[in-house]
C-alpha atoms as a PDB file:
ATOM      1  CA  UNK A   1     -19.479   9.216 -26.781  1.00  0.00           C
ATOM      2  CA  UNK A   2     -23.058   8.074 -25.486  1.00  0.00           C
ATOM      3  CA  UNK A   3     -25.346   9.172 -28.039  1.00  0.00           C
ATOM      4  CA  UNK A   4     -23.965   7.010 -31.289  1.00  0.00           C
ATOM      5  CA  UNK A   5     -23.833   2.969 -29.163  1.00  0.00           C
ATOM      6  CA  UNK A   6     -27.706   3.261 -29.063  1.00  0.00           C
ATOM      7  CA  UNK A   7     -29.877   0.289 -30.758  1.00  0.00           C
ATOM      8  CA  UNK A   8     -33.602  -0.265 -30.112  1.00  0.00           C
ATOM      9  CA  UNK A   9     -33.319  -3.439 -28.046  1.00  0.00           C
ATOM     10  CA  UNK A  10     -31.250  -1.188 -25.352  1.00  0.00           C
ATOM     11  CA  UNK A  11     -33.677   1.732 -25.064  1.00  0.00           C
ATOM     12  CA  UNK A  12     -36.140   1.948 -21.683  1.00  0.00           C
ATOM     13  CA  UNK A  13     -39.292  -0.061 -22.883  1.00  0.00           C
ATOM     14  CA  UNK A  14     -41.549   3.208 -22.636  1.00  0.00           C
ATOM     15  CA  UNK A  15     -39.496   4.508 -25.378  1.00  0.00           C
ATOM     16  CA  UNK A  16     -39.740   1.537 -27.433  1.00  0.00           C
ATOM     17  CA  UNK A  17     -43.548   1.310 -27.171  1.00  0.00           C
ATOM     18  CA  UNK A  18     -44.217   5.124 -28.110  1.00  0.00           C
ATOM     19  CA  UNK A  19     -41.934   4.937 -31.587  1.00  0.00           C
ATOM     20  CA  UNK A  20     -44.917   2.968 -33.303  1.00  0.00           C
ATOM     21  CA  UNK A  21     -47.057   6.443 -32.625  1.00  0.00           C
ATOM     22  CA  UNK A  22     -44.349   8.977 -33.981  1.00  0.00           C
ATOM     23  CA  UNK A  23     -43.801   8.425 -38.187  1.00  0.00           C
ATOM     24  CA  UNK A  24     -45.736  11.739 -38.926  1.00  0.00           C
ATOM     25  CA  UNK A  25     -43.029  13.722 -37.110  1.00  0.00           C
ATOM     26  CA  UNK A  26     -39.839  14.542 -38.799  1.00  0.00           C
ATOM     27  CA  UNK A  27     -36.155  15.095 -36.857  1.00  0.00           C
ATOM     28  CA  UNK A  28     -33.921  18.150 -38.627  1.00  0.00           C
ATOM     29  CA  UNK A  29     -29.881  17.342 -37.676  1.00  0.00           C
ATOM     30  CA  UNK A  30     -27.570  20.003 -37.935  1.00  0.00           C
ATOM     31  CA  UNK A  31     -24.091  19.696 -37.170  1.00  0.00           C
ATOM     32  CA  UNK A  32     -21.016  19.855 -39.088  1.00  0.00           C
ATOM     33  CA  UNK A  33     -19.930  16.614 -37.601  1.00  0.00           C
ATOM     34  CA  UNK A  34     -20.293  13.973 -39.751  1.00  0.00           C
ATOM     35  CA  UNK A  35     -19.999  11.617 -37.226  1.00  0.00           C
ATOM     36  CA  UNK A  36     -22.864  13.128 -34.795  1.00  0.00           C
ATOM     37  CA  UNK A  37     -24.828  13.098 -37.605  1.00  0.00           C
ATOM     38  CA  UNK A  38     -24.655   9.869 -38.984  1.00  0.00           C
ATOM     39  CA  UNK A  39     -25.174   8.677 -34.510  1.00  0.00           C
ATOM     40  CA  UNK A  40     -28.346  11.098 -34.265  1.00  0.00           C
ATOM     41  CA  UNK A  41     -29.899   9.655 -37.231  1.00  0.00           C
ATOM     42  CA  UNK A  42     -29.278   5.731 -36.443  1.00  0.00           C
ATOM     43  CA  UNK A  43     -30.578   7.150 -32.761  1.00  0.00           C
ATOM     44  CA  UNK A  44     -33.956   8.860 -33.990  1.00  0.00           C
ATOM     45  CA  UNK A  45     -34.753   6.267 -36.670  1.00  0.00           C
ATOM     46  CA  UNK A  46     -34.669   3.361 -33.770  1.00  0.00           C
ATOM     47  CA  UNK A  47     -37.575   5.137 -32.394  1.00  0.00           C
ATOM     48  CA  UNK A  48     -39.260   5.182 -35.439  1.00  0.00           C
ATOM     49  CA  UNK A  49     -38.594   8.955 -36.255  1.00  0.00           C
ATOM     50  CA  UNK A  50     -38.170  10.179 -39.525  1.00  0.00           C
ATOM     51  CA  UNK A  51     -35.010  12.140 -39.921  1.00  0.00           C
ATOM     52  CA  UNK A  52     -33.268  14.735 -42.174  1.00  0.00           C
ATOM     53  CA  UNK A  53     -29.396  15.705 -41.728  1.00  0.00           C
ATOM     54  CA  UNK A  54     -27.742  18.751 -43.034  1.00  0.00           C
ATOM     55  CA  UNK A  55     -23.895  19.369 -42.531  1.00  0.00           C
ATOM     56  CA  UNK A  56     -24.551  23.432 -42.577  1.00  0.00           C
ATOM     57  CA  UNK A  57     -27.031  25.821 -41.633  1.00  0.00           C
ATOM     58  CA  UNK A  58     -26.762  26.716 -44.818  1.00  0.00           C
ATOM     59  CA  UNK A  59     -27.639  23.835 -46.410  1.00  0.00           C
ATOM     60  CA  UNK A  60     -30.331  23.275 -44.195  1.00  0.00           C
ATOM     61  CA  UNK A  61     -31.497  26.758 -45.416  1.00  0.00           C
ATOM     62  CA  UNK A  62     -31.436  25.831 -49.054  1.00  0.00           C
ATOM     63  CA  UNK A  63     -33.566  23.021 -48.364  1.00  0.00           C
ATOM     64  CA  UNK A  64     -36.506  25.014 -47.459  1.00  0.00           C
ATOM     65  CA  UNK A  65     -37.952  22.622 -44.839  1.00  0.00           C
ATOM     66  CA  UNK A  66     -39.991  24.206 -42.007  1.00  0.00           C
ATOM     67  CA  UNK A  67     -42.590  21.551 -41.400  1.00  0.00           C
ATOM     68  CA  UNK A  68     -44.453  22.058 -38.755  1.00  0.00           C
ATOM     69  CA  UNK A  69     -44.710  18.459 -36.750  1.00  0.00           C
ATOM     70  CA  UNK A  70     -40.678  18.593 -36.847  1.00  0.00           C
ATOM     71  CA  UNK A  71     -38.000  19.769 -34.385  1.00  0.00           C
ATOM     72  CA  UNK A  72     -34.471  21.047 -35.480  1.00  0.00           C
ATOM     73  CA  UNK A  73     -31.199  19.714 -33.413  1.00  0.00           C
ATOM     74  CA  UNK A  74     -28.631  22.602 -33.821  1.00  0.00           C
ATOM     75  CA  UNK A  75     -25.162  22.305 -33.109  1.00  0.00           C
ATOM     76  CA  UNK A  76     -23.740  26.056 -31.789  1.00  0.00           C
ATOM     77  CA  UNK A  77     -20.483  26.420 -33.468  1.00  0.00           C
ATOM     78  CA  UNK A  78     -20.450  25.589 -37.013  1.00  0.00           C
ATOM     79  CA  UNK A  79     -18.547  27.215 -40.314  1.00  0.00           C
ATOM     80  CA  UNK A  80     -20.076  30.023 -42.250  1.00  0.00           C
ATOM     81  CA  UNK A  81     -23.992  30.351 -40.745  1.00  0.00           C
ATOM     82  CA  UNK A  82     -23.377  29.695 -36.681  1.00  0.00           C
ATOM     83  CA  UNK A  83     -26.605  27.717 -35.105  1.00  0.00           C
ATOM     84  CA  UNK A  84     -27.391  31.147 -33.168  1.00  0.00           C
ATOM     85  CA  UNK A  85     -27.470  32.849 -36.353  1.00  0.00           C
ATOM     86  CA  UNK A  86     -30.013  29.979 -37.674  1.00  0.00           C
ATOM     87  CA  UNK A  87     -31.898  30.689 -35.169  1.00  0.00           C
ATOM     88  CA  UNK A  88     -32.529  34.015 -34.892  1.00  0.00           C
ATOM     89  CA  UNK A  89     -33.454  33.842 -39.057  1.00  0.00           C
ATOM     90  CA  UNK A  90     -35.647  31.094 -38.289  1.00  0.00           C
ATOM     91  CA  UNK A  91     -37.470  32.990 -35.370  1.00  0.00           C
ATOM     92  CA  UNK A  92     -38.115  35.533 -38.111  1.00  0.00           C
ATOM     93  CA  UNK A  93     -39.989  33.368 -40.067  1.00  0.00           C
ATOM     94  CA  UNK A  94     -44.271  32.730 -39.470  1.00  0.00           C
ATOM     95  CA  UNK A  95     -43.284  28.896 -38.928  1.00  0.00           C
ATOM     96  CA  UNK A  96     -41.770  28.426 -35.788  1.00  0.00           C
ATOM     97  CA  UNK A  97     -39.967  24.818 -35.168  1.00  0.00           C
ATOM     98  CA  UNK A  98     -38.478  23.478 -31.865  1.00  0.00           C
ATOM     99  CA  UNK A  99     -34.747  23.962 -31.545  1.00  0.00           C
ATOM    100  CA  UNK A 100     -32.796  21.532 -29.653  1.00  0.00           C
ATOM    101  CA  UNK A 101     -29.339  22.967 -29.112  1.00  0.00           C
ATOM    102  CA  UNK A 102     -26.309  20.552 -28.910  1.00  0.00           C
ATOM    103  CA  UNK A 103     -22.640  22.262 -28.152  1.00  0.00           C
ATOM    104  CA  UNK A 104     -19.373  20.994 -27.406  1.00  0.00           C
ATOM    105  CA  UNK A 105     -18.608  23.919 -25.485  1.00  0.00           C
ATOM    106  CA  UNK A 106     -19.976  24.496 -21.880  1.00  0.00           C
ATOM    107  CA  UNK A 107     -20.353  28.423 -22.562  1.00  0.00           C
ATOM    108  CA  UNK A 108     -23.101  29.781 -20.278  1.00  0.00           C
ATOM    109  CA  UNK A 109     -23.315  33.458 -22.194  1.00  0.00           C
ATOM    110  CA  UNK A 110     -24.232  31.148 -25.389  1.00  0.00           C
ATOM    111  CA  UNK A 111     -26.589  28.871 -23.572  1.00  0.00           C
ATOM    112  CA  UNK A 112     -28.574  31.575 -22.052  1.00  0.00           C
ATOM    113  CA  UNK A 113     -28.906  33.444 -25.204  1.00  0.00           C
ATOM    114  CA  UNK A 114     -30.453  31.170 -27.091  1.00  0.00           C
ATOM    115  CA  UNK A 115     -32.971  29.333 -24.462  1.00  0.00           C
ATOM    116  CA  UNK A 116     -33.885  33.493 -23.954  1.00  0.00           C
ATOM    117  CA  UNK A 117     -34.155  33.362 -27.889  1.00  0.00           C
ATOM    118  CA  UNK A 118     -36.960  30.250 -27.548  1.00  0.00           C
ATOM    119  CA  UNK A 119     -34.785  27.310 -27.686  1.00  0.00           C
ATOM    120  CA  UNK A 120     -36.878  23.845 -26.417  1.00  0.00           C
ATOM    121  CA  UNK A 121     -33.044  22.618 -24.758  1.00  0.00           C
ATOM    122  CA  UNK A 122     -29.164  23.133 -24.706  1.00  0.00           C
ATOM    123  CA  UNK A 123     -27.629  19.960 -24.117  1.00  0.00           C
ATOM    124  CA  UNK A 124     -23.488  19.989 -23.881  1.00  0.00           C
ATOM    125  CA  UNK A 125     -21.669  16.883 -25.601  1.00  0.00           C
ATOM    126  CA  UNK A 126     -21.722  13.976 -24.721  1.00  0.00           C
ATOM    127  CA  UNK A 127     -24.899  14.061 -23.398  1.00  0.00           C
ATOM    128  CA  UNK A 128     -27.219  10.669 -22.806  1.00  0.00           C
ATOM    129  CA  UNK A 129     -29.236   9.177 -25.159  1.00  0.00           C
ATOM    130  CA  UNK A 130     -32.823   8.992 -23.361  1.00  0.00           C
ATOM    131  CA  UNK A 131     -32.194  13.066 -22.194  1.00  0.00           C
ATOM    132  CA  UNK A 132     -32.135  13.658 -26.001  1.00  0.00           C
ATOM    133  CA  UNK A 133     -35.103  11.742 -26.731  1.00  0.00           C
ATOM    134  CA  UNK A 134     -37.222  13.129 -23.684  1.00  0.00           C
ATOM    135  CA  UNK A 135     -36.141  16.293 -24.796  1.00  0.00           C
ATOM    136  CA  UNK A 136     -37.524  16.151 -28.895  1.00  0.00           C
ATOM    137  CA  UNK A 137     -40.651  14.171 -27.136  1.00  0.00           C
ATOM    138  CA  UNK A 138     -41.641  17.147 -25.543  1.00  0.00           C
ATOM    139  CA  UNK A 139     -40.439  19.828 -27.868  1.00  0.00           C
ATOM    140  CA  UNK A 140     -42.976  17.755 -30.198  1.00  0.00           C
ATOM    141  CA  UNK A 141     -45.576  17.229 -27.498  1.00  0.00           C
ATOM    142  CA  UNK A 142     -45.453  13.616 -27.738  1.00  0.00           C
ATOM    143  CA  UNK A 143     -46.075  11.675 -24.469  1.00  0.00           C
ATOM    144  CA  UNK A 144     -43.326   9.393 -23.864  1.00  0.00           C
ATOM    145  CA  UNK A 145     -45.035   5.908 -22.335  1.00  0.00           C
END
């Protein structure tokens, strides 16, 4: 896959420059994908972005983190708590973050539910990269140079 090859030296140089800028904001992975956790972390951290991975929603949950300069990347199908469910209990809550949703599956009913239910994105895996990026950088309202 795309997303997990990444290091700094290979991103566009307007990505590289705006990472010195970024350390107050904080990256929320969950997936139950080891792997696509452990790739989304090395890929956010080479930007300079602080970073938080959860292998449930559950977990995530139990953690109690709803900062408010942070952005949550949700993969759809997971065991127990699904990453629609997650949302919808987090879009009951005062604090709302951005939710960037990642999916294996290419299942338009599920996309359109939860962009209609305020997600920032849906991307299908493998996706690129810089679209990921792009996508947190303006879920976060930072200006990408």
């Amino acid at each position: 896959m795309i997303f997990y090859q990444l290091q700094i030296n290979e991103l566009p140089e307007k990505t590289r420059e705006s990472h010195v800028n970024i350390k107050s904001y904080l990256i929320y992975i969950v997936d139950d994908d080891e792997s696509v956790r452990r790739a989304l972390k090395r890929l956010f951290k080479s930007v300079g972005l602080e970073v938080e991975t959860f292998a449930s929603a559950g977990e995530f949950l139990n953690a109690g983190h709803t900062d408010s300069l942070s952005c949550l990347i949700l993969d759809v199908k997971m065991p127990g708590i699904s990453g629609l469910e997650l949302q919808e209990r987090l879009n009951a809550e005062v604090t709302k973050m951005p939710i960037i949703f990642i999916s294996a599956y290419q299942e338009k009913e599920i996309s359109a539910k939860a962009m209609k239910a305020g997600a920032k994105a849906f991307l299908s895996k493998p996706f690129d990269d810089q679209t990921l990026l792009d996508e947190v950088y303006s879920a976060l309202g930072i200006e990408s140079r």
